[in-house]
PDB file of N, CA and C in Angstrom:
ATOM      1  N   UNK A   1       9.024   1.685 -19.664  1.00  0.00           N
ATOM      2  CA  UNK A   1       8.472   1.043 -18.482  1.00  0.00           C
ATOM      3  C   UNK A   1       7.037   1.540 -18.298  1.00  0.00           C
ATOM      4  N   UNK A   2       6.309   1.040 -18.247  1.00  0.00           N
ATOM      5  CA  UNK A   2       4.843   0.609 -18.488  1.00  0.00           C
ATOM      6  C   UNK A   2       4.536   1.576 -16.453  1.00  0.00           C
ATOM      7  N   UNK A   3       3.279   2.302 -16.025  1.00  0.00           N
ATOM      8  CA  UNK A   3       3.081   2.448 -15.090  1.00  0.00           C
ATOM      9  C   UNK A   3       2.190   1.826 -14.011  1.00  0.00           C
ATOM     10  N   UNK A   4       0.901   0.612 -15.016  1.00  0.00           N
ATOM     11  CA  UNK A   4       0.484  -0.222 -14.283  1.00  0.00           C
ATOM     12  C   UNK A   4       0.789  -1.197 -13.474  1.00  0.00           C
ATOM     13  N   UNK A   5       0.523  -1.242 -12.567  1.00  0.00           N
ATOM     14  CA  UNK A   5       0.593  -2.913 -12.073  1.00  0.00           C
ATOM     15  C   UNK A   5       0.066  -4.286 -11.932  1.00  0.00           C
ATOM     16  N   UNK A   6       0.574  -5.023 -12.067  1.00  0.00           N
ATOM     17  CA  UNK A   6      -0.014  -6.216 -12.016  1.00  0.00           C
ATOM     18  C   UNK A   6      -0.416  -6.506 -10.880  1.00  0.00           C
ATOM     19  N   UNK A   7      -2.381  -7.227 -10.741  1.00  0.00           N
ATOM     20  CA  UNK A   7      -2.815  -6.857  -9.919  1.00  0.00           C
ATOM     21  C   UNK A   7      -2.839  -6.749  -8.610  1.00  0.00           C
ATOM     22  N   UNK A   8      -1.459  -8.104  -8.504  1.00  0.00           N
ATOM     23  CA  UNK A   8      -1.249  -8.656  -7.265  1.00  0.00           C
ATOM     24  C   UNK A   8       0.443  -8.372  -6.559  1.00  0.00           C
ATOM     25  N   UNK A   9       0.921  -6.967  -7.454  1.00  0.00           N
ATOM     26  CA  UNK A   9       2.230  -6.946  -7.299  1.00  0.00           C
ATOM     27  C   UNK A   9       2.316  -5.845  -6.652  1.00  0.00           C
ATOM     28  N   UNK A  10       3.027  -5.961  -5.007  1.00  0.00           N
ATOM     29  CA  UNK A  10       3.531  -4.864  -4.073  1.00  0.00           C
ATOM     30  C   UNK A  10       3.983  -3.498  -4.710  1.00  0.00           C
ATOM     31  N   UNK A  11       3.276  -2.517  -4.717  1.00  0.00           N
ATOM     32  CA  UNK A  11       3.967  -1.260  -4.851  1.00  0.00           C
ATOM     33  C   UNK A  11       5.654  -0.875  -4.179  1.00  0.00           C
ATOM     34  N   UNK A  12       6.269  -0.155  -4.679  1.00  0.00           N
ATOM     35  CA  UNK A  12       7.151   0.995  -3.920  1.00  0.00           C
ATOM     36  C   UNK A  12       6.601   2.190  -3.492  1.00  0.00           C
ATOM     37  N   UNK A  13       7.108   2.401  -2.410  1.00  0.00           N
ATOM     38  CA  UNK A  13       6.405   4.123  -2.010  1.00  0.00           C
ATOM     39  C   UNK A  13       7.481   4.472  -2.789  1.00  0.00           C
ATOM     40  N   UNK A  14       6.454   6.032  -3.421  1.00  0.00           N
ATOM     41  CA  UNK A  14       7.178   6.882  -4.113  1.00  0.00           C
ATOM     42  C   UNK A  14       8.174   7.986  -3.728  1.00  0.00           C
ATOM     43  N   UNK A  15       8.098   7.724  -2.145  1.00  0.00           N
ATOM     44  CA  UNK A  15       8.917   9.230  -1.226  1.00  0.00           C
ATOM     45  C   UNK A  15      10.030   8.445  -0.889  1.00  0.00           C
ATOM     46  N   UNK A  16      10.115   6.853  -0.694  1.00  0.00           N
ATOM     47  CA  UNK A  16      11.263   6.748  -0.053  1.00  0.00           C
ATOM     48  C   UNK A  16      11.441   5.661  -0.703  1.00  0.00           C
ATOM     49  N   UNK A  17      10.918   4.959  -1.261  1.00  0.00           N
ATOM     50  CA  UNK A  17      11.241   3.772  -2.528  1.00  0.00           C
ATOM     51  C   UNK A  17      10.888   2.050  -1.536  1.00  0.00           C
ATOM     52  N   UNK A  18       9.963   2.298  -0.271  1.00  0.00           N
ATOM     53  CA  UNK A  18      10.164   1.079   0.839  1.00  0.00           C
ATOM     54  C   UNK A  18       9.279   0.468  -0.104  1.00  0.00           C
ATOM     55  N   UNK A  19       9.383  -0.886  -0.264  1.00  0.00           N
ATOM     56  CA  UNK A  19       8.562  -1.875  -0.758  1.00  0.00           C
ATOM     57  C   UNK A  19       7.133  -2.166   0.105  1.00  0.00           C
ATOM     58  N   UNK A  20       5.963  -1.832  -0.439  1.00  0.00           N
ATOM     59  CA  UNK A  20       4.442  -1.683   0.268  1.00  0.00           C
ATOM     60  C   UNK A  20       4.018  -2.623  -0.034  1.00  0.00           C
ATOM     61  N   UNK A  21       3.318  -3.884   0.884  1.00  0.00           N
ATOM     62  CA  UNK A  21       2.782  -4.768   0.110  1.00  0.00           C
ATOM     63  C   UNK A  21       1.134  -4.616  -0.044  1.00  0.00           C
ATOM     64  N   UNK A  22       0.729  -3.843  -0.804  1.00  0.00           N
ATOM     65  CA  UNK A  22      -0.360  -3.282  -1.278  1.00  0.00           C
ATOM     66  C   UNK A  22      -0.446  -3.159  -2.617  1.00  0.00           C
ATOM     67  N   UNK A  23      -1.419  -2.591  -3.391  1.00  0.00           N
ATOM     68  CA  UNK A  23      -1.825  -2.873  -4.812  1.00  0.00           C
ATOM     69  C   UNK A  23      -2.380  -1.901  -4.562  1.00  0.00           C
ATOM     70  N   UNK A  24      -2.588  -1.186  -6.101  1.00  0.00           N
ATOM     71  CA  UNK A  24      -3.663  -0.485  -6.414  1.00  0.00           C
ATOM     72  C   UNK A  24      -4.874  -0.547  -6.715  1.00  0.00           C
ATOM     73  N   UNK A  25      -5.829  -0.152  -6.249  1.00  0.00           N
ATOM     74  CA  UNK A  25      -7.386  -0.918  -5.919  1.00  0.00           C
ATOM     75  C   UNK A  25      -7.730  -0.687  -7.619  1.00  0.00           C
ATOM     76  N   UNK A  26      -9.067  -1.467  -8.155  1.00  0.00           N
ATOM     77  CA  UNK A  26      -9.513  -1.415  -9.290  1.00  0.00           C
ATOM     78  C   UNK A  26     -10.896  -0.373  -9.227  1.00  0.00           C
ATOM     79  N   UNK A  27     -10.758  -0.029 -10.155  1.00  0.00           N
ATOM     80  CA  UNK A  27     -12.504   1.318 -10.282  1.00  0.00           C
ATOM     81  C   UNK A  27     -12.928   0.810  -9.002  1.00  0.00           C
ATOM     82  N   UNK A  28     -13.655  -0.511  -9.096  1.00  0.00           N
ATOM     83  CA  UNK A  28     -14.744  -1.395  -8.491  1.00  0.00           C
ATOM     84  C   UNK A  28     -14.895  -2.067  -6.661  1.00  0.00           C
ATOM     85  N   UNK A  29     -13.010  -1.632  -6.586  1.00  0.00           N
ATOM     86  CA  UNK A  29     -13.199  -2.233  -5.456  1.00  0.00           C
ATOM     87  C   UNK A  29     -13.124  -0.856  -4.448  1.00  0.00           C
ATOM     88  N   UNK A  30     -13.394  -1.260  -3.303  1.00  0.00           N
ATOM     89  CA  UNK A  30     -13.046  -0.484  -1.568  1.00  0.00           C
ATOM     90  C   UNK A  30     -11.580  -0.617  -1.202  1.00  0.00           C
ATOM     91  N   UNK A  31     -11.534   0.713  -1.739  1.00  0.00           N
ATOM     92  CA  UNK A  31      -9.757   0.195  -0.813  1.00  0.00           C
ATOM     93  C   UNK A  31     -10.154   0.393   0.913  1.00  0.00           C
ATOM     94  N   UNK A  32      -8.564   1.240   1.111  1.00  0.00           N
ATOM     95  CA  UNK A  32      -8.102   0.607   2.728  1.00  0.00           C
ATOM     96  C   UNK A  32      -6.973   2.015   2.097  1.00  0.00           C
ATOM     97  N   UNK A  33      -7.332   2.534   3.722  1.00  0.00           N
ATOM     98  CA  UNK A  33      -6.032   3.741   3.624  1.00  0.00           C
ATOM     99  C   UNK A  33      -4.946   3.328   4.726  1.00  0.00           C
ATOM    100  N   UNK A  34      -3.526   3.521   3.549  1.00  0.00           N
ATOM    101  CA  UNK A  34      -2.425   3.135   4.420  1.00  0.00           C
ATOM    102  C   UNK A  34      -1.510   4.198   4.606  1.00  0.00           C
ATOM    103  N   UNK A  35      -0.529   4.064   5.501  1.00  0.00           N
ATOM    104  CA  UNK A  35       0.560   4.976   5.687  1.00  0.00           C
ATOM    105  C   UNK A  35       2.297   4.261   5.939  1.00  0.00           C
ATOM    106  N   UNK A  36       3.095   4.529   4.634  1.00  0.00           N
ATOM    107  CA  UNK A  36       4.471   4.543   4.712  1.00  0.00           C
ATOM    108  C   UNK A  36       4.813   4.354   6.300  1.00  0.00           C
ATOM    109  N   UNK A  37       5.470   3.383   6.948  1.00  0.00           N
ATOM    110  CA  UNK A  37       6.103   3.414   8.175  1.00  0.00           C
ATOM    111  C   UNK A  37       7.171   4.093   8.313  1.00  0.00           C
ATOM    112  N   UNK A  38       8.134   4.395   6.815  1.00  0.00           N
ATOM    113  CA  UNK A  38       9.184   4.763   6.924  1.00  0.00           C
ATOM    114  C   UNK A  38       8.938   6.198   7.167  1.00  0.00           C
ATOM    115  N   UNK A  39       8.369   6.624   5.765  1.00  0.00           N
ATOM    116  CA  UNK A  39       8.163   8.312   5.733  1.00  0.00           C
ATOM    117  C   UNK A  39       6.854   9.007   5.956  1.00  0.00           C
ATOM    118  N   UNK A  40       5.891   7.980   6.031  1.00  0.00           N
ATOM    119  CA  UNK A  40       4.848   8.958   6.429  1.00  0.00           C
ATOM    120  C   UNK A  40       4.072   8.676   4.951  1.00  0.00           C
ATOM    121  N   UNK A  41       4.060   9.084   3.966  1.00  0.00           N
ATOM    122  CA  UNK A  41       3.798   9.167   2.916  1.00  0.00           C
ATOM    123  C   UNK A  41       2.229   7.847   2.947  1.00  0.00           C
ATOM    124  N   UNK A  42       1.230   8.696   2.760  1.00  0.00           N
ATOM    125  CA  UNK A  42      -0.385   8.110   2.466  1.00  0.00           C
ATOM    126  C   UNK A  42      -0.793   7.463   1.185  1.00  0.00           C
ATOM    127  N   UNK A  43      -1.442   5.820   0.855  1.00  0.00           N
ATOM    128  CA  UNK A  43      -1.739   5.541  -0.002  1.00  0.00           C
ATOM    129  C   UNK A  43      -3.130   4.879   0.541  1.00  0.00           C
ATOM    130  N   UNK A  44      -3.854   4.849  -0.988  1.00  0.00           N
ATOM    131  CA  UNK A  44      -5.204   3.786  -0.807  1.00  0.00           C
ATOM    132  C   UNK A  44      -4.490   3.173  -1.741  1.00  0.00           C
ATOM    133  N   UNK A  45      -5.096   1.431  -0.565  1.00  0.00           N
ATOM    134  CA  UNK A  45      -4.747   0.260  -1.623  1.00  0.00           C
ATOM    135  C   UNK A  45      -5.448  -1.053  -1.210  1.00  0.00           C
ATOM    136  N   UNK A  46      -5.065  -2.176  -1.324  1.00  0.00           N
ATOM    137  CA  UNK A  46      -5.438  -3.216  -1.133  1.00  0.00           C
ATOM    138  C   UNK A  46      -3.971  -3.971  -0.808  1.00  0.00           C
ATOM    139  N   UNK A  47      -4.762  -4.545   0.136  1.00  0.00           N
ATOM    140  CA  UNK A  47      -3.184  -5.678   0.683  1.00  0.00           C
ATOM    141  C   UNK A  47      -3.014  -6.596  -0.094  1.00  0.00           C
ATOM    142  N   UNK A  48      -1.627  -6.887  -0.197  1.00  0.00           N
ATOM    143  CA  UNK A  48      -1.430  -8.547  -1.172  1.00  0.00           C
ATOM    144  C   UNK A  48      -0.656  -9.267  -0.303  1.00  0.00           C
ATOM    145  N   UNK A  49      -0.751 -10.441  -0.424  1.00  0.00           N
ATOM    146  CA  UNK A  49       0.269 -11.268   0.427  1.00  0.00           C
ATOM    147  C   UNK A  49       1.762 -11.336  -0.813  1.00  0.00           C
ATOM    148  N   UNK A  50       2.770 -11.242  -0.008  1.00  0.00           N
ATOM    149  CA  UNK A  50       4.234 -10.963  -0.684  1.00  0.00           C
ATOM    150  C   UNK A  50       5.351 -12.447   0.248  1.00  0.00           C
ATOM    151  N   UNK A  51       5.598 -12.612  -0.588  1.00  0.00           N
ATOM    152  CA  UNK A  51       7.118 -13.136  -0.462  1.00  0.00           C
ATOM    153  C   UNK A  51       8.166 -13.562   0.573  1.00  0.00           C
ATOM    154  N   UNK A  52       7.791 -11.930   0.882  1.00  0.00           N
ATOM    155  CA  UNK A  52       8.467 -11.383   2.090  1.00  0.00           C
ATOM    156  C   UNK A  52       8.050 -11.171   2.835  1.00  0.00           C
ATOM    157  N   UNK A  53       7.968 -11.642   4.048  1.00  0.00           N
ATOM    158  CA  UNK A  53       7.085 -11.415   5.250  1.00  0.00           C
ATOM    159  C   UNK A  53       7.236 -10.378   6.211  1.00  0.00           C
ATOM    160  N   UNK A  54       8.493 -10.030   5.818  1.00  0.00           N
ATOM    161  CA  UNK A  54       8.821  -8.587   6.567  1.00  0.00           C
ATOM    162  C   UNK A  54       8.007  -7.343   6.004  1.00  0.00           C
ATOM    163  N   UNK A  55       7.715  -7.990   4.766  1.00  0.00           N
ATOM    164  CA  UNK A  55       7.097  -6.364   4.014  1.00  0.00           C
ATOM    165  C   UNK A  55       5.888  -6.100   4.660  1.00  0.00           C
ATOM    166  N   UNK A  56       4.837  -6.828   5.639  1.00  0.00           N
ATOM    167  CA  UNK A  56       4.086  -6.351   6.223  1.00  0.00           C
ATOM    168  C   UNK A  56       4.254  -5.305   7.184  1.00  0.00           C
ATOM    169  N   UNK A  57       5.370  -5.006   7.711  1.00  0.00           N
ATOM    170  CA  UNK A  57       5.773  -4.519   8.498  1.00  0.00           C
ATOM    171  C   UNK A  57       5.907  -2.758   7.879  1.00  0.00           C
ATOM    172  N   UNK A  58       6.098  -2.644   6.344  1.00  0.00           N
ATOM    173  CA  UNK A  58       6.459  -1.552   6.000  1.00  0.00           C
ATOM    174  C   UNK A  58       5.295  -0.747   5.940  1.00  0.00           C
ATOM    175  N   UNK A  59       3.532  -0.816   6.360  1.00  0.00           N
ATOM    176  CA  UNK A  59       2.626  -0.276   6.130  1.00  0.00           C
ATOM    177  C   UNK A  59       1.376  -0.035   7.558  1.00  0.00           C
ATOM    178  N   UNK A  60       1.433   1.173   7.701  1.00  0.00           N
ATOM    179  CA  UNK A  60       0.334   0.921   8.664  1.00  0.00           C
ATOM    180  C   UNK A  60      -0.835   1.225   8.285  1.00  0.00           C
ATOM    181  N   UNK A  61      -1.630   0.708   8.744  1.00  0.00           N
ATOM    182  CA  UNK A  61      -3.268   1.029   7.830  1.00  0.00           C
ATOM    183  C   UNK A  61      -3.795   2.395   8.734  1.00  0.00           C
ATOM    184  N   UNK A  62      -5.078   3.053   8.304  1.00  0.00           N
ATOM    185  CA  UNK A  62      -4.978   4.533   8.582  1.00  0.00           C
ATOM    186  C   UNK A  62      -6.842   4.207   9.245  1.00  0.00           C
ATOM    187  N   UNK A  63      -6.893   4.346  10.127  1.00  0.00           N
ATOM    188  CA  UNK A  63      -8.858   4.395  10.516  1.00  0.00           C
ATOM    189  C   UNK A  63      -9.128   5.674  10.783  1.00  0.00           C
ATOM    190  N   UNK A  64      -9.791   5.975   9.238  1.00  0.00           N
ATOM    191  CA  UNK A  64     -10.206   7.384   9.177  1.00  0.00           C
ATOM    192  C   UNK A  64     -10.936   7.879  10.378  1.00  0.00           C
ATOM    193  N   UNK A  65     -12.253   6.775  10.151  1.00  0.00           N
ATOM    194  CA  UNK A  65     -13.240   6.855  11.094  1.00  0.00           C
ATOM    195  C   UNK A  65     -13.318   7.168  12.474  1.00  0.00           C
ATOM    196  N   UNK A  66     -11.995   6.591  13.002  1.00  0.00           N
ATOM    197  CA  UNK A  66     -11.666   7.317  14.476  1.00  0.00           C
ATOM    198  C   UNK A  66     -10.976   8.656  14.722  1.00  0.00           C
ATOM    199  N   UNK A  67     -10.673   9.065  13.390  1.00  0.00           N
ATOM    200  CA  UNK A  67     -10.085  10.404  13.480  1.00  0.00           C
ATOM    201  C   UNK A  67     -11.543  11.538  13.387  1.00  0.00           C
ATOM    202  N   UNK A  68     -12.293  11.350  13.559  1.00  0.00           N
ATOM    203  CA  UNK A  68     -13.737  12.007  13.918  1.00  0.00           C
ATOM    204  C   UNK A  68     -14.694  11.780  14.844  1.00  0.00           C
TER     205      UNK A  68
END
């Protein structure tokens, strides 16, 4: 099993296995910092639209910027 993803395909968080509908950003782009709803658990990514419309629900986005 291969570890990339295809560019437009929802991750799993790795702490609790919730389906993220985010991607992994490329060299080139700006991600977006998110946070696991379930566990907490922090990723940079890029949003994808999914399938499932509930899966928006599994990610909250993180504004660094107001934490300073």
């Amino acid at each position: 099993m291969s570890s990339s993803h295809v560019p437009n395909e929802p991750i799993a968080c790795v702490e609790c296995g919730l389906r993220l509908p985010i991607r992994q950003p490329q060299v080139d782009e700006q991600h977006r910092t998110f946070r696991c709803a379930f566990c907490g658990a922090v990723y940079a990514g890029i949003p994808v639209e999914t399938p499932n419309a509930e899966d928006r629900f599994n990610i909250r986005e993180i504004n660094l910027d107001s934490a300073y």
